[in-house]
PDB file of N, CA and C in Angstrom:
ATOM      1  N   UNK A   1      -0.186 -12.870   9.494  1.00  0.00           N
ATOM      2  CA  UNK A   1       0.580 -11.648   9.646  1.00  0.00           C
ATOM      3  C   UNK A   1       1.398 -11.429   8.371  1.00  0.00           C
ATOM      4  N   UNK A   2       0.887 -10.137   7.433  1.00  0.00           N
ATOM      5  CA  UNK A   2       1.951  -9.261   6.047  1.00  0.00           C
ATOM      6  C   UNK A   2       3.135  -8.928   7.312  1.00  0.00           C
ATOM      7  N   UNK A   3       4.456  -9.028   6.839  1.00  0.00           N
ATOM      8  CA  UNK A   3       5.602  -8.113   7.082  1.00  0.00           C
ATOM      9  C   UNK A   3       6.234  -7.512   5.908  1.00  0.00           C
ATOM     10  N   UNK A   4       6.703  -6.636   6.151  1.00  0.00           N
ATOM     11  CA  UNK A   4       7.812  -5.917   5.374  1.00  0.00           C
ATOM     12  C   UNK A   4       8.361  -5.297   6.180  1.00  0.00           C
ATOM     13  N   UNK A   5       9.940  -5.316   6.147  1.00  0.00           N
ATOM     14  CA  UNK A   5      10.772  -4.255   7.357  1.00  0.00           C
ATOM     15  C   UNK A   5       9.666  -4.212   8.956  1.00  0.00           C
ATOM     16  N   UNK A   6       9.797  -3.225   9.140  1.00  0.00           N
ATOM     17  CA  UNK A   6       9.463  -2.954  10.358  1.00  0.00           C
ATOM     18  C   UNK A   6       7.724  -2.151   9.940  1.00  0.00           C
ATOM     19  N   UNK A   7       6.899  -2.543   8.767  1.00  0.00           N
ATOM     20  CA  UNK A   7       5.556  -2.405   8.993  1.00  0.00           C
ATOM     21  C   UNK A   7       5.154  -3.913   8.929  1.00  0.00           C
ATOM     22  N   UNK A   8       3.585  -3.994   9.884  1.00  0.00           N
ATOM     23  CA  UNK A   8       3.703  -4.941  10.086  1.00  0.00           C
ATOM     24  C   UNK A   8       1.823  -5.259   9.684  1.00  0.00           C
ATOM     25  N   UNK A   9       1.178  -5.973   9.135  1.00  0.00           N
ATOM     26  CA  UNK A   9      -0.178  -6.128   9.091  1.00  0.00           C
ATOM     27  C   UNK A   9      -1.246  -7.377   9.620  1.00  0.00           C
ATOM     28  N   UNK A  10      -1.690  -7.374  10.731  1.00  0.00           N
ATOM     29  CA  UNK A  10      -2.155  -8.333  11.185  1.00  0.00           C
ATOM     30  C   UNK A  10      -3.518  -8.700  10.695  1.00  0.00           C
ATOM     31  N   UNK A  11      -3.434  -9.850   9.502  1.00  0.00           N
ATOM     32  CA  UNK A  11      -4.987  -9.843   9.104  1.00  0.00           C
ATOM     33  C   UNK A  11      -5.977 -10.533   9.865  1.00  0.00           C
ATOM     34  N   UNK A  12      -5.921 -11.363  10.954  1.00  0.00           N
ATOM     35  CA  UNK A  12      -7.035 -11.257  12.157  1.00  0.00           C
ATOM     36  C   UNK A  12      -7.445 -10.033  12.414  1.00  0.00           C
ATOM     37  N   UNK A  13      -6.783  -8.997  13.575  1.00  0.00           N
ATOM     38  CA  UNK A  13      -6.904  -7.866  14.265  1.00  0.00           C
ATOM     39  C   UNK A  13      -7.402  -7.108  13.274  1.00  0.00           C
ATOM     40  N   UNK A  14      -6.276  -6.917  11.702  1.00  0.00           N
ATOM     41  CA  UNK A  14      -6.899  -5.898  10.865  1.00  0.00           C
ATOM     42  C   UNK A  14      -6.250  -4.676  11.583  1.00  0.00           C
ATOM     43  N   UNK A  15      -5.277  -4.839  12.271  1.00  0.00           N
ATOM     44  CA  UNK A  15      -3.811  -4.195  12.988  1.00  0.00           C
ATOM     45  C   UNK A  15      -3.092  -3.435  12.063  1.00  0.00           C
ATOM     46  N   UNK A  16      -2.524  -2.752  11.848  1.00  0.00           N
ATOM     47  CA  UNK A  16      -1.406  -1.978  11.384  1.00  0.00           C
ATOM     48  C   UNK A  16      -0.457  -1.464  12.271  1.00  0.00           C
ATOM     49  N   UNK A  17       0.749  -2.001  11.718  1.00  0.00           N
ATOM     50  CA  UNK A  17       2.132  -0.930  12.317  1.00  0.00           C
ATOM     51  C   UNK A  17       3.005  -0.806  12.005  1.00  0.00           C
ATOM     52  N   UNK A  18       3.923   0.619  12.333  1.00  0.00           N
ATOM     53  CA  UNK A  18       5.125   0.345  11.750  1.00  0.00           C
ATOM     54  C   UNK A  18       5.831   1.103  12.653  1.00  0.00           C
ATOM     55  N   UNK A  19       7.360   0.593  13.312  1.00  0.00           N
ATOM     56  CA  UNK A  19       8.355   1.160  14.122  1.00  0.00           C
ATOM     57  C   UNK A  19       6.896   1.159  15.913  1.00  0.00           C
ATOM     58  N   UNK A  20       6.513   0.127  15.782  1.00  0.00           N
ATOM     59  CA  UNK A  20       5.540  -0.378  17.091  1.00  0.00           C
ATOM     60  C   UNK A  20       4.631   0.827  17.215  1.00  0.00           C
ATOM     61  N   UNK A  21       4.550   1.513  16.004  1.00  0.00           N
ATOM     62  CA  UNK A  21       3.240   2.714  16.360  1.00  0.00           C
ATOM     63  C   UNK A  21       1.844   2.296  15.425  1.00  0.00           C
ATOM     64  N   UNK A  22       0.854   2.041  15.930  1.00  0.00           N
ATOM     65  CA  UNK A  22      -0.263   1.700  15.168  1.00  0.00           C
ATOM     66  C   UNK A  22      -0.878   2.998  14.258  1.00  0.00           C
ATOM     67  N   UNK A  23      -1.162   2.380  12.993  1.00  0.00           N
ATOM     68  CA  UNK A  23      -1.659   3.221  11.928  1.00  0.00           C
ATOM     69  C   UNK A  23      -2.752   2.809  11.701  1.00  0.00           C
ATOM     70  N   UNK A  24      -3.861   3.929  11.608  1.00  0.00           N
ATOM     71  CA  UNK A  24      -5.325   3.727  11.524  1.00  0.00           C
ATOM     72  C   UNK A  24      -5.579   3.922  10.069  1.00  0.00           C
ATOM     73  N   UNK A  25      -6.119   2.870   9.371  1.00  0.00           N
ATOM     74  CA  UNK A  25      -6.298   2.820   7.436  1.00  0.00           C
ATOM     75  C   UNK A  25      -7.808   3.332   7.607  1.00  0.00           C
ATOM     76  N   UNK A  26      -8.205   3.470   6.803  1.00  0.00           N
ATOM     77  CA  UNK A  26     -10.297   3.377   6.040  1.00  0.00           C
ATOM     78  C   UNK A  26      -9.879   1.928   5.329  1.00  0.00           C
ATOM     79  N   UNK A  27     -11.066   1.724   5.451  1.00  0.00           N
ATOM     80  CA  UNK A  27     -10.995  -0.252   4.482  1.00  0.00           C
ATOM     81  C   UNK A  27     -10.486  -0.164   3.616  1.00  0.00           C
ATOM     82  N   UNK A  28     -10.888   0.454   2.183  1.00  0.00           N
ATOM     83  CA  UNK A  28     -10.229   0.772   1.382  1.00  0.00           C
ATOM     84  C   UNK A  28      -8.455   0.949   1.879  1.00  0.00           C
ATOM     85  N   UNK A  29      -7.982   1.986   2.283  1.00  0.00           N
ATOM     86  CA  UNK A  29      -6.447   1.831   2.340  1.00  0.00           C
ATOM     87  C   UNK A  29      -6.111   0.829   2.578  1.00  0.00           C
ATOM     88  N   UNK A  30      -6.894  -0.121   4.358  1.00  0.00           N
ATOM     89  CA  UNK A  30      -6.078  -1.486   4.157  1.00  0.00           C
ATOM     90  C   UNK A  30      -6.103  -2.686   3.147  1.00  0.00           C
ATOM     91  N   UNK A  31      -7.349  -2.976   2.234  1.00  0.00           N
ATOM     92  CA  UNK A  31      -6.765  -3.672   1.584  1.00  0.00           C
ATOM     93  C   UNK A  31      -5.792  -3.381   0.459  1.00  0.00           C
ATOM     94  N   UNK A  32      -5.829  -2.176   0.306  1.00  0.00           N
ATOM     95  CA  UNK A  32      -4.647  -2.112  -0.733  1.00  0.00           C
ATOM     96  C   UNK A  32      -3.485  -2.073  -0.532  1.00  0.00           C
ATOM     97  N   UNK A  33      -3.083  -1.875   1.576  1.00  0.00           N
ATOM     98  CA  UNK A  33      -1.750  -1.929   1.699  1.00  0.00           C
ATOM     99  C   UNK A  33      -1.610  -3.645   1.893  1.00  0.00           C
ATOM    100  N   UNK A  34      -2.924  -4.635   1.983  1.00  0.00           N
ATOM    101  CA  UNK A  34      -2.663  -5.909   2.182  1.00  0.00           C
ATOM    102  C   UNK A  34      -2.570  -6.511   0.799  1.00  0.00           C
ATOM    103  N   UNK A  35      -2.937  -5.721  -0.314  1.00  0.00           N
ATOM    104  CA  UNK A  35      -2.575  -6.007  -1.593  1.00  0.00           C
ATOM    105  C   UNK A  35      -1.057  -6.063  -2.318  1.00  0.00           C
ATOM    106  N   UNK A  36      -0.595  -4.635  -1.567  1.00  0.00           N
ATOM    107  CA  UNK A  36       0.339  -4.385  -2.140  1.00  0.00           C
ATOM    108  C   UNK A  36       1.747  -5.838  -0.976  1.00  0.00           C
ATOM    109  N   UNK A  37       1.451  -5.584   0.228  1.00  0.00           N
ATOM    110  CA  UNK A  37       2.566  -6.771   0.676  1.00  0.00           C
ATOM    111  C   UNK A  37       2.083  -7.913   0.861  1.00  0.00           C
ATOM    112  N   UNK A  38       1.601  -8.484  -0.099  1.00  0.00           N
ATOM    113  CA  UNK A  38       1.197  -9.701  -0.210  1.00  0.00           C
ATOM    114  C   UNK A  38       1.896  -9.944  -1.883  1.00  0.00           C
ATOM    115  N   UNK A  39       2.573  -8.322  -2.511  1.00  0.00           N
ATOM    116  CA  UNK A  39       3.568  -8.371  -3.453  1.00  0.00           C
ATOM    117  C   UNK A  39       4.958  -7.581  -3.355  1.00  0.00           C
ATOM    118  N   UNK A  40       5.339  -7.981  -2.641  1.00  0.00           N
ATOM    119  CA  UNK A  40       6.611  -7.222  -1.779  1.00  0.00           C
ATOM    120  C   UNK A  40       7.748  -6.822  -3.257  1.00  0.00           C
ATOM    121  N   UNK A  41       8.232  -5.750  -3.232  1.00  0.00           N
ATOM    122  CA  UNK A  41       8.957  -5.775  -4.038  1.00  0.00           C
ATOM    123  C   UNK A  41       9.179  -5.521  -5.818  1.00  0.00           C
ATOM    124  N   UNK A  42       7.865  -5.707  -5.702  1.00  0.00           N
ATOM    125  CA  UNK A  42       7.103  -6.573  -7.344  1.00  0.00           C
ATOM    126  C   UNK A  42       6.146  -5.062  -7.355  1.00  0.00           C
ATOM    127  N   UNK A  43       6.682  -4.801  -9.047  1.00  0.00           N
ATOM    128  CA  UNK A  43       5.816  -3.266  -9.023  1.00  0.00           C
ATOM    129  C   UNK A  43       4.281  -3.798  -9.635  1.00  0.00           C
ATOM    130  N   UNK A  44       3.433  -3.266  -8.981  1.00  0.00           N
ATOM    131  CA  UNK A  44       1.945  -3.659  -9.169  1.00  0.00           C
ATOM    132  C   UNK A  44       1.255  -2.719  -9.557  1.00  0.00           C
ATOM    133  N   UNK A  45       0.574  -3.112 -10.974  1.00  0.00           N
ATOM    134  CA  UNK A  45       0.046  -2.314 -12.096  1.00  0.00           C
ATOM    135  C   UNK A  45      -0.960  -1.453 -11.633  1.00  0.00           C
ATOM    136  N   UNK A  46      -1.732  -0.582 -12.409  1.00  0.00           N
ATOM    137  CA  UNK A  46      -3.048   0.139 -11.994  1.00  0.00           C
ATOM    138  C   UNK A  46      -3.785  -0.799 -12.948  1.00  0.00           C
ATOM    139  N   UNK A  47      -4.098  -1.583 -13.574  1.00  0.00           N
ATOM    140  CA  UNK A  47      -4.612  -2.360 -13.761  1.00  0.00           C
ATOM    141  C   UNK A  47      -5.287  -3.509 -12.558  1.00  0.00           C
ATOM    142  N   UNK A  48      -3.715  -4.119 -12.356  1.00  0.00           N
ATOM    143  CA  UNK A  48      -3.506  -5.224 -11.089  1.00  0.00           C
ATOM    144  C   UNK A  48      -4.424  -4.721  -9.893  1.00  0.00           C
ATOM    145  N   UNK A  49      -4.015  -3.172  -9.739  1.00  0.00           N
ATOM    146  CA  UNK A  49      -5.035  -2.532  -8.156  1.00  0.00           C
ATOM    147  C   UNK A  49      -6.590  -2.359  -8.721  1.00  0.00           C
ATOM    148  N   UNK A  50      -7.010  -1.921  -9.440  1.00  0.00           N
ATOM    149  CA  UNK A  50      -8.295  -2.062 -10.040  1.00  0.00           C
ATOM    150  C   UNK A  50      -9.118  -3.438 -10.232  1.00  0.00           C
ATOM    151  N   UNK A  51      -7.916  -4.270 -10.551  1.00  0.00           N
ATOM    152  CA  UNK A  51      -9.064  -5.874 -10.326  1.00  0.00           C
ATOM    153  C   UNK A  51      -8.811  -6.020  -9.115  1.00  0.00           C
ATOM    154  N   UNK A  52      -7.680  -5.956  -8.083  1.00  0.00           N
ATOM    155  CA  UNK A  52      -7.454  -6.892  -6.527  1.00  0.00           C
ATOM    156  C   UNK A  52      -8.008  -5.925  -5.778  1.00  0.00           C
ATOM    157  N   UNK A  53      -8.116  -4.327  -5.804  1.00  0.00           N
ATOM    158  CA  UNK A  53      -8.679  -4.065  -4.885  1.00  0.00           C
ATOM    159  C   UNK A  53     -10.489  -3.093  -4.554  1.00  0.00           C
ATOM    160  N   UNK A  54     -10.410  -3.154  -6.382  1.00  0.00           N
ATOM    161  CA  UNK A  54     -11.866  -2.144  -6.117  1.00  0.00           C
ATOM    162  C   UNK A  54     -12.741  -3.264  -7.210  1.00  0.00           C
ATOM    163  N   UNK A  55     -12.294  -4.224  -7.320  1.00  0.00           N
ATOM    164  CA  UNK A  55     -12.832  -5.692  -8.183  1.00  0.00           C
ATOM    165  C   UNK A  55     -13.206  -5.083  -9.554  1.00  0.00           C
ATOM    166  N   UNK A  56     -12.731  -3.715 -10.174  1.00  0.00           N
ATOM    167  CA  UNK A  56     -13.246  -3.295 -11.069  1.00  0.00           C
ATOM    168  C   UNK A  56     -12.242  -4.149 -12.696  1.00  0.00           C
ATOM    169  N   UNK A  57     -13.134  -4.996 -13.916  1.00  0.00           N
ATOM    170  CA  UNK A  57     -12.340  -4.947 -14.804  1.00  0.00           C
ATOM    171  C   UNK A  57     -12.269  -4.161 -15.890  1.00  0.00           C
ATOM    172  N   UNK A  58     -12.674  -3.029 -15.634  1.00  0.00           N
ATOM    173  CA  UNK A  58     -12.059  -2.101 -16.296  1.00  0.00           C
ATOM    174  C   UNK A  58     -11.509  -0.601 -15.900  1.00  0.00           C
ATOM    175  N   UNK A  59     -11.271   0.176 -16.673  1.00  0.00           N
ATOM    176  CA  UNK A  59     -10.351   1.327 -16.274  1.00  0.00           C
ATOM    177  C   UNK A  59     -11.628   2.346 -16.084  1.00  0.00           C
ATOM    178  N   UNK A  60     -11.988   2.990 -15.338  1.00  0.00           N
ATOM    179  CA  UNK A  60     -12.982   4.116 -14.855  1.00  0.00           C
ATOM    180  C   UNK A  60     -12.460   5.374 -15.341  1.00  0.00           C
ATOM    181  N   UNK A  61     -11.471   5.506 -15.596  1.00  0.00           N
ATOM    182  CA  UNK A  61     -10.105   6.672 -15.881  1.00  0.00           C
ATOM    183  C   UNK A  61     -10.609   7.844 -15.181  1.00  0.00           C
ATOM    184  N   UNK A  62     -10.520   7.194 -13.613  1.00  0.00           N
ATOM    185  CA  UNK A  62     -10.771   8.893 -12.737  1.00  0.00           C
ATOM    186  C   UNK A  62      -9.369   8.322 -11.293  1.00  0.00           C
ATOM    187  N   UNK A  63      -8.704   9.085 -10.986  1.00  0.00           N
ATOM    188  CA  UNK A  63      -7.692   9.115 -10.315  1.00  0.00           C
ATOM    189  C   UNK A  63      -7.669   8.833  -9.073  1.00  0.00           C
ATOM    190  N   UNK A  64      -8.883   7.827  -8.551  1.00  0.00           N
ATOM    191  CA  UNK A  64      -9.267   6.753  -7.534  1.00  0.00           C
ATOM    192  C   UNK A  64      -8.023   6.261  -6.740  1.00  0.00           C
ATOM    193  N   UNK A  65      -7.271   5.991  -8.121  1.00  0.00           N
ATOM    194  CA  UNK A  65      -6.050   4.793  -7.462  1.00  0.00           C
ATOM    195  C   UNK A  65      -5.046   5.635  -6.980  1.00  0.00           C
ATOM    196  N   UNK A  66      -4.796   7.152  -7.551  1.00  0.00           N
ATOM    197  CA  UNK A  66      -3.962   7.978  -7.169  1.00  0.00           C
ATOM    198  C   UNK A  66      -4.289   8.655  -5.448  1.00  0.00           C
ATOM    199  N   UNK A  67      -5.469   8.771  -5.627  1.00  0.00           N
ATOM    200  CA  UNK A  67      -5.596   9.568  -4.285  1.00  0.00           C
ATOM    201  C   UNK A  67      -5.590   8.223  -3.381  1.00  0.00           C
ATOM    202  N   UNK A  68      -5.800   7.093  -3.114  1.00  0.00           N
ATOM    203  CA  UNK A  68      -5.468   6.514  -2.100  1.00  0.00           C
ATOM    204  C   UNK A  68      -4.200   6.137  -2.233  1.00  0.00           C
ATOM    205  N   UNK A  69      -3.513   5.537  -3.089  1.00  0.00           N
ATOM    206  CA  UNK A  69      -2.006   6.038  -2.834  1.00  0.00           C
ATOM    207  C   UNK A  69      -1.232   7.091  -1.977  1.00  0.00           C
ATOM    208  N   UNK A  70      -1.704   8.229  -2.492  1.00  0.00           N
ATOM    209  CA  UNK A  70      -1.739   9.111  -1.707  1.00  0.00           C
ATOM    210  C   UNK A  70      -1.752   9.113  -0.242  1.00  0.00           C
ATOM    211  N   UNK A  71      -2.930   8.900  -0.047  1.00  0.00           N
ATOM    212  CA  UNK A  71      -3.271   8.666   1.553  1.00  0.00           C
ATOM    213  C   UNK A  71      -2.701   7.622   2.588  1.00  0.00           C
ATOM    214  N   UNK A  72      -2.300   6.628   1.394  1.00  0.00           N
ATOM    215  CA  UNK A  72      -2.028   5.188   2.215  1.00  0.00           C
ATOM    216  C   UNK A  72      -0.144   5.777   2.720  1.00  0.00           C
ATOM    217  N   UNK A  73       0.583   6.619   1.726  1.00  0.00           N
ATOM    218  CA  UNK A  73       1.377   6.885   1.711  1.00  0.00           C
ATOM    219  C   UNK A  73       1.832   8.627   3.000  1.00  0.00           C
ATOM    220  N   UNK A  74       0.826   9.107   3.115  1.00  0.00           N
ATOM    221  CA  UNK A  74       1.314   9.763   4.268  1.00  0.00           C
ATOM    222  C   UNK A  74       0.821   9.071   5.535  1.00  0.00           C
ATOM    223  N   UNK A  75       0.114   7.721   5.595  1.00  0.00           N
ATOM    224  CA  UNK A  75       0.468   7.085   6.791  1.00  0.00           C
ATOM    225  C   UNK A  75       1.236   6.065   7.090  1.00  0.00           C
ATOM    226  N   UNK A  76       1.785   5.377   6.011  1.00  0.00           N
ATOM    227  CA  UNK A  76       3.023   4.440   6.078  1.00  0.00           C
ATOM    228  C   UNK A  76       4.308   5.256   5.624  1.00  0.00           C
ATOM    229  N   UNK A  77       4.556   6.245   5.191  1.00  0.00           N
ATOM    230  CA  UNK A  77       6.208   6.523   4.870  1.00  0.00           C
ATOM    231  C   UNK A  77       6.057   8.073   5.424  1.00  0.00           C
ATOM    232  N   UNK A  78       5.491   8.802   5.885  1.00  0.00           N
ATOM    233  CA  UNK A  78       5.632  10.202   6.093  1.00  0.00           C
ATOM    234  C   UNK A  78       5.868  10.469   7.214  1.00  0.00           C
ATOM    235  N   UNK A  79       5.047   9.837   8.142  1.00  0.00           N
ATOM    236  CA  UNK A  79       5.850  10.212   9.942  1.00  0.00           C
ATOM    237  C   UNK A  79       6.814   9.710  10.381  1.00  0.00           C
ATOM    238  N   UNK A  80       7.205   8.678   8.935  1.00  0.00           N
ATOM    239  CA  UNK A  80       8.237   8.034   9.564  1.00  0.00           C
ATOM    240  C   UNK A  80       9.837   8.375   8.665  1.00  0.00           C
ATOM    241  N   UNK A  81      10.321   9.963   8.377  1.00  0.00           N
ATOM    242  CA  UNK A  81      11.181  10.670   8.046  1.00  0.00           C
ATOM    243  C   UNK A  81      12.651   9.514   7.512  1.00  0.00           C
ATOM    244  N   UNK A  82      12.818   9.486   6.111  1.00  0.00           N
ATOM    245  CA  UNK A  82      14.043   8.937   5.513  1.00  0.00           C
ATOM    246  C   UNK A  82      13.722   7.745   5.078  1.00  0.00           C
ATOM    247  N   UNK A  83      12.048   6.893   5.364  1.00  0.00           N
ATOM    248  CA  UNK A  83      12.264   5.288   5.198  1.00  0.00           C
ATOM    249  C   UNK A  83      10.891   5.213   4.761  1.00  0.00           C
ATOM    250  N   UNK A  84      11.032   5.651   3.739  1.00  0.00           N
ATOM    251  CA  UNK A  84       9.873   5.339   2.535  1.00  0.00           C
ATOM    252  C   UNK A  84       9.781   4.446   2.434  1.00  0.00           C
ATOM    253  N   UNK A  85       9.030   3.249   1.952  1.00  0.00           N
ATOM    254  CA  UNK A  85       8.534   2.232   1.641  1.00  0.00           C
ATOM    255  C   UNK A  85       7.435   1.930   0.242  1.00  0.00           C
ATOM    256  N   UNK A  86       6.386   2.765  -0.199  1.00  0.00           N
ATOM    257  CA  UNK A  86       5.986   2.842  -1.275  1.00  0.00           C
ATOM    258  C   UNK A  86       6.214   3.865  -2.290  1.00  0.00           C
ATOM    259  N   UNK A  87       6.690   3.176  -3.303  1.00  0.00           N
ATOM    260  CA  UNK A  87       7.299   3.909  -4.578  1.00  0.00           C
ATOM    261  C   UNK A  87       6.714   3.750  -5.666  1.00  0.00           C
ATOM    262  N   UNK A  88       6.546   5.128  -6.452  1.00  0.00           N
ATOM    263  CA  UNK A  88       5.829   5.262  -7.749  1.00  0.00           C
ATOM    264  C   UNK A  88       6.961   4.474  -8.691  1.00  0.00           C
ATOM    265  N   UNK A  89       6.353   3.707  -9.573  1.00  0.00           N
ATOM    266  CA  UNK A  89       7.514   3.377 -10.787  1.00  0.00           C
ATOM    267  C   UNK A  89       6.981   4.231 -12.039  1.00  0.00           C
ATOM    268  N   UNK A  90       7.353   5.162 -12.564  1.00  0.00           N
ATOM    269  CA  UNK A  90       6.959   5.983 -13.787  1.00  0.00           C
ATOM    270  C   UNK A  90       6.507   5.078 -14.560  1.00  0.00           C
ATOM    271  N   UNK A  91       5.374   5.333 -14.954  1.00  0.00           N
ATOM    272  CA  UNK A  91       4.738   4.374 -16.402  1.00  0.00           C
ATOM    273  C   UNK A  91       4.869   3.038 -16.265  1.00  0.00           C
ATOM    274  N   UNK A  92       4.665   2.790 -15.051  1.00  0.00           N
ATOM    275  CA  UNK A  92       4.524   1.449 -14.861  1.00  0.00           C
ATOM    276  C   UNK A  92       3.326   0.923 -13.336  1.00  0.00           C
ATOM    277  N   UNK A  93       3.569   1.585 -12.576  1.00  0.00           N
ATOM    278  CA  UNK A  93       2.638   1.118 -11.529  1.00  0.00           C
ATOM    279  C   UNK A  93       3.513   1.629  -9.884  1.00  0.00           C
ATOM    280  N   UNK A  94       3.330   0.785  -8.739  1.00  0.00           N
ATOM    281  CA  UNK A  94       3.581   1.270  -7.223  1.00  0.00           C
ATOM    282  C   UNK A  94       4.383  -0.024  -7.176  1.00  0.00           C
ATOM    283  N   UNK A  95       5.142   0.023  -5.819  1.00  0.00           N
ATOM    284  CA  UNK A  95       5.553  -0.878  -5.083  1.00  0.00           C
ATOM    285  C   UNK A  95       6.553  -0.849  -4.100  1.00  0.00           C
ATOM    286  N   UNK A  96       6.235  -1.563  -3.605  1.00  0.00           N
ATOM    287  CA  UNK A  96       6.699  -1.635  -1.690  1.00  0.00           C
ATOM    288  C   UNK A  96       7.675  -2.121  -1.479  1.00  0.00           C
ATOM    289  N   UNK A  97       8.342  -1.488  -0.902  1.00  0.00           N
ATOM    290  CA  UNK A  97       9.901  -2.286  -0.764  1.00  0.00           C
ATOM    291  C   UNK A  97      10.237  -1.272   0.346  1.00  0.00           C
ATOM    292  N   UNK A  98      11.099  -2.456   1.149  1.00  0.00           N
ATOM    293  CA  UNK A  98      12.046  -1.873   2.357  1.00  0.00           C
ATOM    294  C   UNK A  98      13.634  -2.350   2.316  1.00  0.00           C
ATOM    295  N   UNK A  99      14.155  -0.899   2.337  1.00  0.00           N
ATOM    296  CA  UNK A  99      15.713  -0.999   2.051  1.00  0.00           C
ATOM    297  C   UNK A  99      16.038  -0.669   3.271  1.00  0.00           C
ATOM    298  N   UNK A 100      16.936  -1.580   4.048  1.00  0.00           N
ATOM    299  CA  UNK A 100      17.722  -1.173   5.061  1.00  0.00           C
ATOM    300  C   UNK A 100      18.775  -0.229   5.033  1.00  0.00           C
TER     301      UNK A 100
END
């Protein structure tokens, strides 16, 4: 079991939740949200997501990593109003963090 705050990732089940409501990923989204809290806190490169989650070593330079960001992000921080959890770092990469 990933935790952070109150999302929660069960890698048996392959479960998602957050605030006890289950969130349905595509494969793709979950491993990159099991990528990203398996680095809690720690801003993680587009580099870093390109080797851990699409095994690619190099840069494709098409906006892959943006649109599931995207997506992964209106189902972990958007229904859930004031308590974002994944954050862009400008010119640097994403990362997950929960502030009480």
């Amino acid at each position: 079991m990933l935790e952070l705050g109150d999302l929660k990732l069960d890698l048996l089940s392959r479960r998602v939740e957050r605030e006890g409501q289950i969130i349905d990923l595509q494969p793709r989204e979950y491993k990159l949200l099991e990528f990203l809290l398996r680095r809690p806190n720690q801003v993680v490169t587009r580099t870093m997501l390109l080797e851990g989650v699409w095994e690619y070593h190099f840069d494709p330079q098409t906006n892959v990593i943006d649109v599931h960001i995207s997506r992964l992000r209106s189902k972990i921080d958007k229904p859930f109003k004031g308590k974002q959890m994944l954050f862009t770092e400008r010119g640097a990469g994403y990362a997950l963090r929960y502030d009480e």
